[in-house]
PDB file of N, CA and C in Angstrom:
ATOM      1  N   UNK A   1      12.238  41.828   0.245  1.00  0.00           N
ATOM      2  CA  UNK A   1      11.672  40.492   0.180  1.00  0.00           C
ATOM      3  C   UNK A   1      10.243  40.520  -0.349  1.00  0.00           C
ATOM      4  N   UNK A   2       9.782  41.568  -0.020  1.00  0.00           N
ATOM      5  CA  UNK A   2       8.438  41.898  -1.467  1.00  0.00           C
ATOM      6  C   UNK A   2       8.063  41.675  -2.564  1.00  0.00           C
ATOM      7  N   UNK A   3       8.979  41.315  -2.665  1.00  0.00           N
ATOM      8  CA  UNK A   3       9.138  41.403  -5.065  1.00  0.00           C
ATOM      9  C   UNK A   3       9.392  39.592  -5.140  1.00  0.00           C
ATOM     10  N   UNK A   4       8.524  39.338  -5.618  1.00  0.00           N
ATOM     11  CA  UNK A   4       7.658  37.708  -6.169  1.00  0.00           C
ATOM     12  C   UNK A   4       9.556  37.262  -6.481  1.00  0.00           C
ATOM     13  N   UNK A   5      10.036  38.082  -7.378  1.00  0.00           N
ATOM     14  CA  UNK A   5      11.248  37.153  -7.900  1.00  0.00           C
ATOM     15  C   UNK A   5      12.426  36.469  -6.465  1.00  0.00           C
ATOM     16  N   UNK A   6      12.670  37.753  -5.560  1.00  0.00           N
ATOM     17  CA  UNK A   6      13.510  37.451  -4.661  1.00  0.00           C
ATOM     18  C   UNK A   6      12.545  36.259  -3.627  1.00  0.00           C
ATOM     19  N   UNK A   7      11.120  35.826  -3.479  1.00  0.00           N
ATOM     20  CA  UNK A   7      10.585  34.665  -2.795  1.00  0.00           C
ATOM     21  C   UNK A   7      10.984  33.739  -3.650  1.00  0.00           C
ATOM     22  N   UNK A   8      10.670  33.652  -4.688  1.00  0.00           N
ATOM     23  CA  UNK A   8      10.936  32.159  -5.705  1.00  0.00           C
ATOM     24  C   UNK A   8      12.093  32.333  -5.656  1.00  0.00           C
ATOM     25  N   UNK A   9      13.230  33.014  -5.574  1.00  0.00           N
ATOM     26  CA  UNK A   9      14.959  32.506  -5.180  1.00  0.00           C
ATOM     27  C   UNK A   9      14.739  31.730  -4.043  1.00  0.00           C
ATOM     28  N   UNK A  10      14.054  32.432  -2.850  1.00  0.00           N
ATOM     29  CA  UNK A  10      14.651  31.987  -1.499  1.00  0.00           C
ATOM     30  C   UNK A  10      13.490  30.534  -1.665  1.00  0.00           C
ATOM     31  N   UNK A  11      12.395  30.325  -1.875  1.00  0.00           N
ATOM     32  CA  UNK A  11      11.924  28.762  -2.062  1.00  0.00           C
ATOM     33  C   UNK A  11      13.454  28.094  -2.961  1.00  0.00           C
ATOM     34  N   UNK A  12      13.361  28.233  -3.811  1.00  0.00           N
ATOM     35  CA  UNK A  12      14.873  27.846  -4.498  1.00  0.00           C
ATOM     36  C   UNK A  12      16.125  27.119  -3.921  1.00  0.00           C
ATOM     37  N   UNK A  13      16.383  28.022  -3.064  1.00  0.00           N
ATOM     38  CA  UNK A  13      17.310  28.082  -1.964  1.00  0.00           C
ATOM     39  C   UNK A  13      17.052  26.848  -1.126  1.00  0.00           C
ATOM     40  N   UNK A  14      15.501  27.050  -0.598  1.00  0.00           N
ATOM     41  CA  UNK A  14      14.917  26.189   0.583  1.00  0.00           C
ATOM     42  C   UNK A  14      14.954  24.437  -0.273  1.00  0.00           C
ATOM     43  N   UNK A  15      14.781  24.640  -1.685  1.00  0.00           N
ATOM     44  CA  UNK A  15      14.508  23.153  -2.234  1.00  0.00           C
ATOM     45  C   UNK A  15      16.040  22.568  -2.338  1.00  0.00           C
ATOM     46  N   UNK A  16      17.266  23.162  -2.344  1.00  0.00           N
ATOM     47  CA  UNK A  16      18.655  23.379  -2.919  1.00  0.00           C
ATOM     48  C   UNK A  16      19.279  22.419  -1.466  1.00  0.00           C
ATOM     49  N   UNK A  17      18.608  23.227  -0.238  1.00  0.00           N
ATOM     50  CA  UNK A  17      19.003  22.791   0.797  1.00  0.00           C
ATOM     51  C   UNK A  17      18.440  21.550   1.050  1.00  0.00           C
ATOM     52  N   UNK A  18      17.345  21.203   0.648  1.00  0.00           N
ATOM     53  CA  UNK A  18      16.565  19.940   1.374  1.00  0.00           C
ATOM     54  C   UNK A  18      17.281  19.020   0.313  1.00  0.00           C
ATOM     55  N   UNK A  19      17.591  19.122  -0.813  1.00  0.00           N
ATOM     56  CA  UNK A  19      18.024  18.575  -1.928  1.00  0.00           C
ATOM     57  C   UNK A  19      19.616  17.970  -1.309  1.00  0.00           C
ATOM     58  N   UNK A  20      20.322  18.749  -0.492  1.00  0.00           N
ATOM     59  CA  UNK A  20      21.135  18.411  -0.222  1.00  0.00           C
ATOM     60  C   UNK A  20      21.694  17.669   0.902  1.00  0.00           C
ATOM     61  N   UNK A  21      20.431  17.663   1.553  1.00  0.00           N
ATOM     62  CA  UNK A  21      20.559  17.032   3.002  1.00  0.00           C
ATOM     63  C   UNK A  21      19.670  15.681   2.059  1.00  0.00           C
ATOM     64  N   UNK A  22      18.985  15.352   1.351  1.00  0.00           N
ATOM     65  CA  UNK A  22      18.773  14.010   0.704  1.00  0.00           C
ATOM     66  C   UNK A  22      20.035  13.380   0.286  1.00  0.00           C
ATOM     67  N   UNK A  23      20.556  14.096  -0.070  1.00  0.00           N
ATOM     68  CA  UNK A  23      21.743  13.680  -0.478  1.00  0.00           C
ATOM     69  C   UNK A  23      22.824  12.907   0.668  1.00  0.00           C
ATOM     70  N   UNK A  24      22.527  13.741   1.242  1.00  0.00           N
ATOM     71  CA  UNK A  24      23.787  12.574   2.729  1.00  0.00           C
ATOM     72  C   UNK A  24      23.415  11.561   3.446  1.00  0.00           C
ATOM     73  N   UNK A  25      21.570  11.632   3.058  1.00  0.00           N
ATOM     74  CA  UNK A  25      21.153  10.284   3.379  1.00  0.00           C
ATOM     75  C   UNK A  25      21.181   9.179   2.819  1.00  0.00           C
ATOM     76  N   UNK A  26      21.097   9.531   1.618  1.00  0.00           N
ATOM     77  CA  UNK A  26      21.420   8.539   0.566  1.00  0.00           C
ATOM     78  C   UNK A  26      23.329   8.296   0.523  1.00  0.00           C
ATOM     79  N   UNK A  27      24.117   9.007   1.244  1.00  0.00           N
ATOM     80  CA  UNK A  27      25.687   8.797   1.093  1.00  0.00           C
ATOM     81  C   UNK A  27      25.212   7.591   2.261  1.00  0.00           C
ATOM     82  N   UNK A  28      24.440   8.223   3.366  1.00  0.00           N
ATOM     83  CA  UNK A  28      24.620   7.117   4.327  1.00  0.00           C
ATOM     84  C   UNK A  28      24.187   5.739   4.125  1.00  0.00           C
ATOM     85  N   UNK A  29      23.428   5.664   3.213  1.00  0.00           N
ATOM     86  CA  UNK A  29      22.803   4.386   2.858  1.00  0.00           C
ATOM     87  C   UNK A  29      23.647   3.459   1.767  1.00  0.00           C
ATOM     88  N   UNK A  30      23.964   4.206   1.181  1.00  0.00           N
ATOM     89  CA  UNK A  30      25.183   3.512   0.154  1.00  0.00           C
ATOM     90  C   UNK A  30      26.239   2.635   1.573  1.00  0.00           C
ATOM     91  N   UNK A  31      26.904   4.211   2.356  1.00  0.00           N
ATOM     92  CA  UNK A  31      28.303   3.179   3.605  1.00  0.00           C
ATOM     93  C   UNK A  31      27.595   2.310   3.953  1.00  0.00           C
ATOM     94  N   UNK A  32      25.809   1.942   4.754  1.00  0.00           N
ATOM     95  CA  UNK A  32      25.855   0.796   5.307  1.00  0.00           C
ATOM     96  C   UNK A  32      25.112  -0.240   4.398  1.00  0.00           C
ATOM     97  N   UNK A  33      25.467   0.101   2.620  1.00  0.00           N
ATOM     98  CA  UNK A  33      24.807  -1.291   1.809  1.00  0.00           C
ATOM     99  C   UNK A  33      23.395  -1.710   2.368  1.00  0.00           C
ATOM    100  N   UNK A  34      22.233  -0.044   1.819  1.00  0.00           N
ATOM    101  CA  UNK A  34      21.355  -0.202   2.307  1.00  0.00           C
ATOM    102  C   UNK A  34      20.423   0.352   1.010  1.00  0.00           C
ATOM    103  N   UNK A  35      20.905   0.333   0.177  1.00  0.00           N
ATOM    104  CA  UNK A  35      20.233   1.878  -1.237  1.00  0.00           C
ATOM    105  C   UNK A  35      19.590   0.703  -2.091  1.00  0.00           C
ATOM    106  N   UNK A  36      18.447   1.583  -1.794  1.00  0.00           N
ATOM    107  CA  UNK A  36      17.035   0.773  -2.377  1.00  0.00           C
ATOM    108  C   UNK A  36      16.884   1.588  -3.807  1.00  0.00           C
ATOM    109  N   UNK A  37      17.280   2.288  -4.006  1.00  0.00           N
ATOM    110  CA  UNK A  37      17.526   3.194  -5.096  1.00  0.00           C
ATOM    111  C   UNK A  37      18.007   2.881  -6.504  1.00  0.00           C
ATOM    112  N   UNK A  38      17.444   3.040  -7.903  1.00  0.00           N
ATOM    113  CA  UNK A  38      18.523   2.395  -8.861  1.00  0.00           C
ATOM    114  C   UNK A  38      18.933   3.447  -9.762  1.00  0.00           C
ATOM    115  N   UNK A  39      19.972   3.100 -10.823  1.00  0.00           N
ATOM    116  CA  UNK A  39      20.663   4.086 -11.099  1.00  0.00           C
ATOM    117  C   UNK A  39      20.025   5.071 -11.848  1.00  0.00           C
ATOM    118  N   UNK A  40      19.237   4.788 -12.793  1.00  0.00           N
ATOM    119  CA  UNK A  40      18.585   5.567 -12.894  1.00  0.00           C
ATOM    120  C   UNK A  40      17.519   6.757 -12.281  1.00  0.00           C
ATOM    121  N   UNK A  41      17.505   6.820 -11.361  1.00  0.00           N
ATOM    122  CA  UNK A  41      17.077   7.466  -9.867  1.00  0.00           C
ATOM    123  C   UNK A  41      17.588   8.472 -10.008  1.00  0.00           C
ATOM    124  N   UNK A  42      19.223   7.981  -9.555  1.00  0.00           N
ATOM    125  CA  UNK A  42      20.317   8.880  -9.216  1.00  0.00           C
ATOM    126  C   UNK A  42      20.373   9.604 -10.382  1.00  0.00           C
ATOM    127  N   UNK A  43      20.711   8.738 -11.474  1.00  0.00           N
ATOM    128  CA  UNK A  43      20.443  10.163 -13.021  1.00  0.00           C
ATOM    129  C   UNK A  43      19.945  11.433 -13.221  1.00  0.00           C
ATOM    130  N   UNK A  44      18.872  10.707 -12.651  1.00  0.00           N
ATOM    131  CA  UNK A  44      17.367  11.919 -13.287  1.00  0.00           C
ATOM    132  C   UNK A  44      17.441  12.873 -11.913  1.00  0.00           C
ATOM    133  N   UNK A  45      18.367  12.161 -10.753  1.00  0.00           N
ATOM    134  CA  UNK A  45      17.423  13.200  -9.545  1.00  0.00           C
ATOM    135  C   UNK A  45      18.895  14.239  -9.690  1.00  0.00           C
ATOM    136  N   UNK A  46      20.807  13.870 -10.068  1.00  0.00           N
ATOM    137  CA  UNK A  46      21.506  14.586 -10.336  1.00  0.00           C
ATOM    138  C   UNK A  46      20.668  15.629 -10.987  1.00  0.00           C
ATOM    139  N   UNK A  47      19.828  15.618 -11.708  1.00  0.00           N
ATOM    140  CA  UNK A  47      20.085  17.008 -12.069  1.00  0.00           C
ATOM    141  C   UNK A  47      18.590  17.913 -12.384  1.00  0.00           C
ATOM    142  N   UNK A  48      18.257  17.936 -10.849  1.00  0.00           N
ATOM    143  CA  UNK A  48      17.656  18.472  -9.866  1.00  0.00           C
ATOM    144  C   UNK A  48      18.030  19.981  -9.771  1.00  0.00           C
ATOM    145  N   UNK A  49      19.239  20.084  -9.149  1.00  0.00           N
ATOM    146  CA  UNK A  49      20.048  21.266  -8.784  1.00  0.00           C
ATOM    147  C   UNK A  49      20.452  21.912 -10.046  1.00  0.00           C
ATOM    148  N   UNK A  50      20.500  21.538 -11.346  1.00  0.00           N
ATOM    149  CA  UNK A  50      21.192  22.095 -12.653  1.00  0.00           C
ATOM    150  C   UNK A  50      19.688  22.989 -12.731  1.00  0.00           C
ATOM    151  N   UNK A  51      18.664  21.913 -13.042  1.00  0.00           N
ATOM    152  CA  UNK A  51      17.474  22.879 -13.526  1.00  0.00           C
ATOM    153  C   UNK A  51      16.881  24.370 -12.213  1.00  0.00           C
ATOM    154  N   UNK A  52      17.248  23.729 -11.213  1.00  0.00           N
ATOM    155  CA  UNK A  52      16.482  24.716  -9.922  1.00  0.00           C
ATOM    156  C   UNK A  52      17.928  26.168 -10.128  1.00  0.00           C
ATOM    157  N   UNK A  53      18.654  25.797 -10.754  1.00  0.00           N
ATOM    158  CA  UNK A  53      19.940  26.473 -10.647  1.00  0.00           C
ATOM    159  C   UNK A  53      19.904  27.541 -12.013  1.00  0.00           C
ATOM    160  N   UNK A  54      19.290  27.197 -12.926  1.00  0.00           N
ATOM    161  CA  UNK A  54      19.241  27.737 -14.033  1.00  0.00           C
ATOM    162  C   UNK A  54      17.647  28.623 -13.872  1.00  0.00           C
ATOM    163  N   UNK A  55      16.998  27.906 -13.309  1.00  0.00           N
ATOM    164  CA  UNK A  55      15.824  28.879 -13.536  1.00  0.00           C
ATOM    165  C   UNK A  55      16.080  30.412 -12.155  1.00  0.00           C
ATOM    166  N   UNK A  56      17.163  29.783 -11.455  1.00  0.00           N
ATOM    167  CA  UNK A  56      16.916  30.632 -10.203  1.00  0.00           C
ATOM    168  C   UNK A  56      17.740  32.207 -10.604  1.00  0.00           C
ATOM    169  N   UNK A  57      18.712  31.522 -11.916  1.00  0.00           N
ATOM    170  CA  UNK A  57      19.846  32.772 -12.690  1.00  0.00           C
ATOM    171  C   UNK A  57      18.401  33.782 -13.393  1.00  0.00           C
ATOM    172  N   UNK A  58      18.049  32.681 -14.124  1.00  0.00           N
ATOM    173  CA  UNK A  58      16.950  33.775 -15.067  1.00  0.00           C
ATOM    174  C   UNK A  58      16.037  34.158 -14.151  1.00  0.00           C
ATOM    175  N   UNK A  59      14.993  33.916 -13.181  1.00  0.00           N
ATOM    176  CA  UNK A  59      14.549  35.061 -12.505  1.00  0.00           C
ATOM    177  C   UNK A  59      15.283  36.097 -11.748  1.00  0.00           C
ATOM    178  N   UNK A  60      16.365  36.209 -11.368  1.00  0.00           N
ATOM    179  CA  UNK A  60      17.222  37.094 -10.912  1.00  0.00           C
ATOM    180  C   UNK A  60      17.980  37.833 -12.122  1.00  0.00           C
ATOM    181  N   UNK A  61      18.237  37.601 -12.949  1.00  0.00           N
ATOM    182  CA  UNK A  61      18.379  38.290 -13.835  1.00  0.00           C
ATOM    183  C   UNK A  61      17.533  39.296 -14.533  1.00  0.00           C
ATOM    184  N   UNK A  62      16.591  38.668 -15.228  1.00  0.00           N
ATOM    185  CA  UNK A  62      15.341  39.244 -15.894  1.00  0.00           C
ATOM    186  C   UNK A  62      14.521  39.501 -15.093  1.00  0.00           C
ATOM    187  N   UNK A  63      14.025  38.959 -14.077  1.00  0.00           N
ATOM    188  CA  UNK A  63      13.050  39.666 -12.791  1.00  0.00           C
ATOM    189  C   UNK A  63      11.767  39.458 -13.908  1.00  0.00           C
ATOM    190  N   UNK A  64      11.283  38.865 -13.951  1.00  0.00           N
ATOM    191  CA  UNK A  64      10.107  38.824 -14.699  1.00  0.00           C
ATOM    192  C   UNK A  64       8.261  38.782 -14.041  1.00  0.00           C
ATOM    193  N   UNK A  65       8.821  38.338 -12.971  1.00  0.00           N
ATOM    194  CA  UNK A  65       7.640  38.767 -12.539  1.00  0.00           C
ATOM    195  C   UNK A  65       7.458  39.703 -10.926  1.00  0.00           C
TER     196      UNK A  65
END
């Protein structure tokens, strides 16, 4: 857990998770017709997890720093 690349996975990890528990709050707010949110929101914030997901391959891969 020393080596800079395997911390920036596990922050990664930690944003992946919080990312996903936003997510069921916002499921819950949709069931009780409560989402203050517009679609474009949802657009831009889907793909959240693509970019945190792609950068998390290339530092584990290449190990760059």
């Amino acid at each position: 857990f020393s080596e800079l690349w395997m911390q920036i996975k596990t922050v990664a990890v930690i944003i992946l998770t919080y990312y996903h528990f936003t997510l069921g709050k916002y499921l819950s707010d949709f069931a009780i017709d409560n989402n203050q949110r517009t679609s474009k929101f949802f657009r831009i914030y889907n793909e959240i997890p693509t970019i945190i997901l792609i950068d998390v391959i290339f530092v584990v891969i290449f190990k760059p720093l």
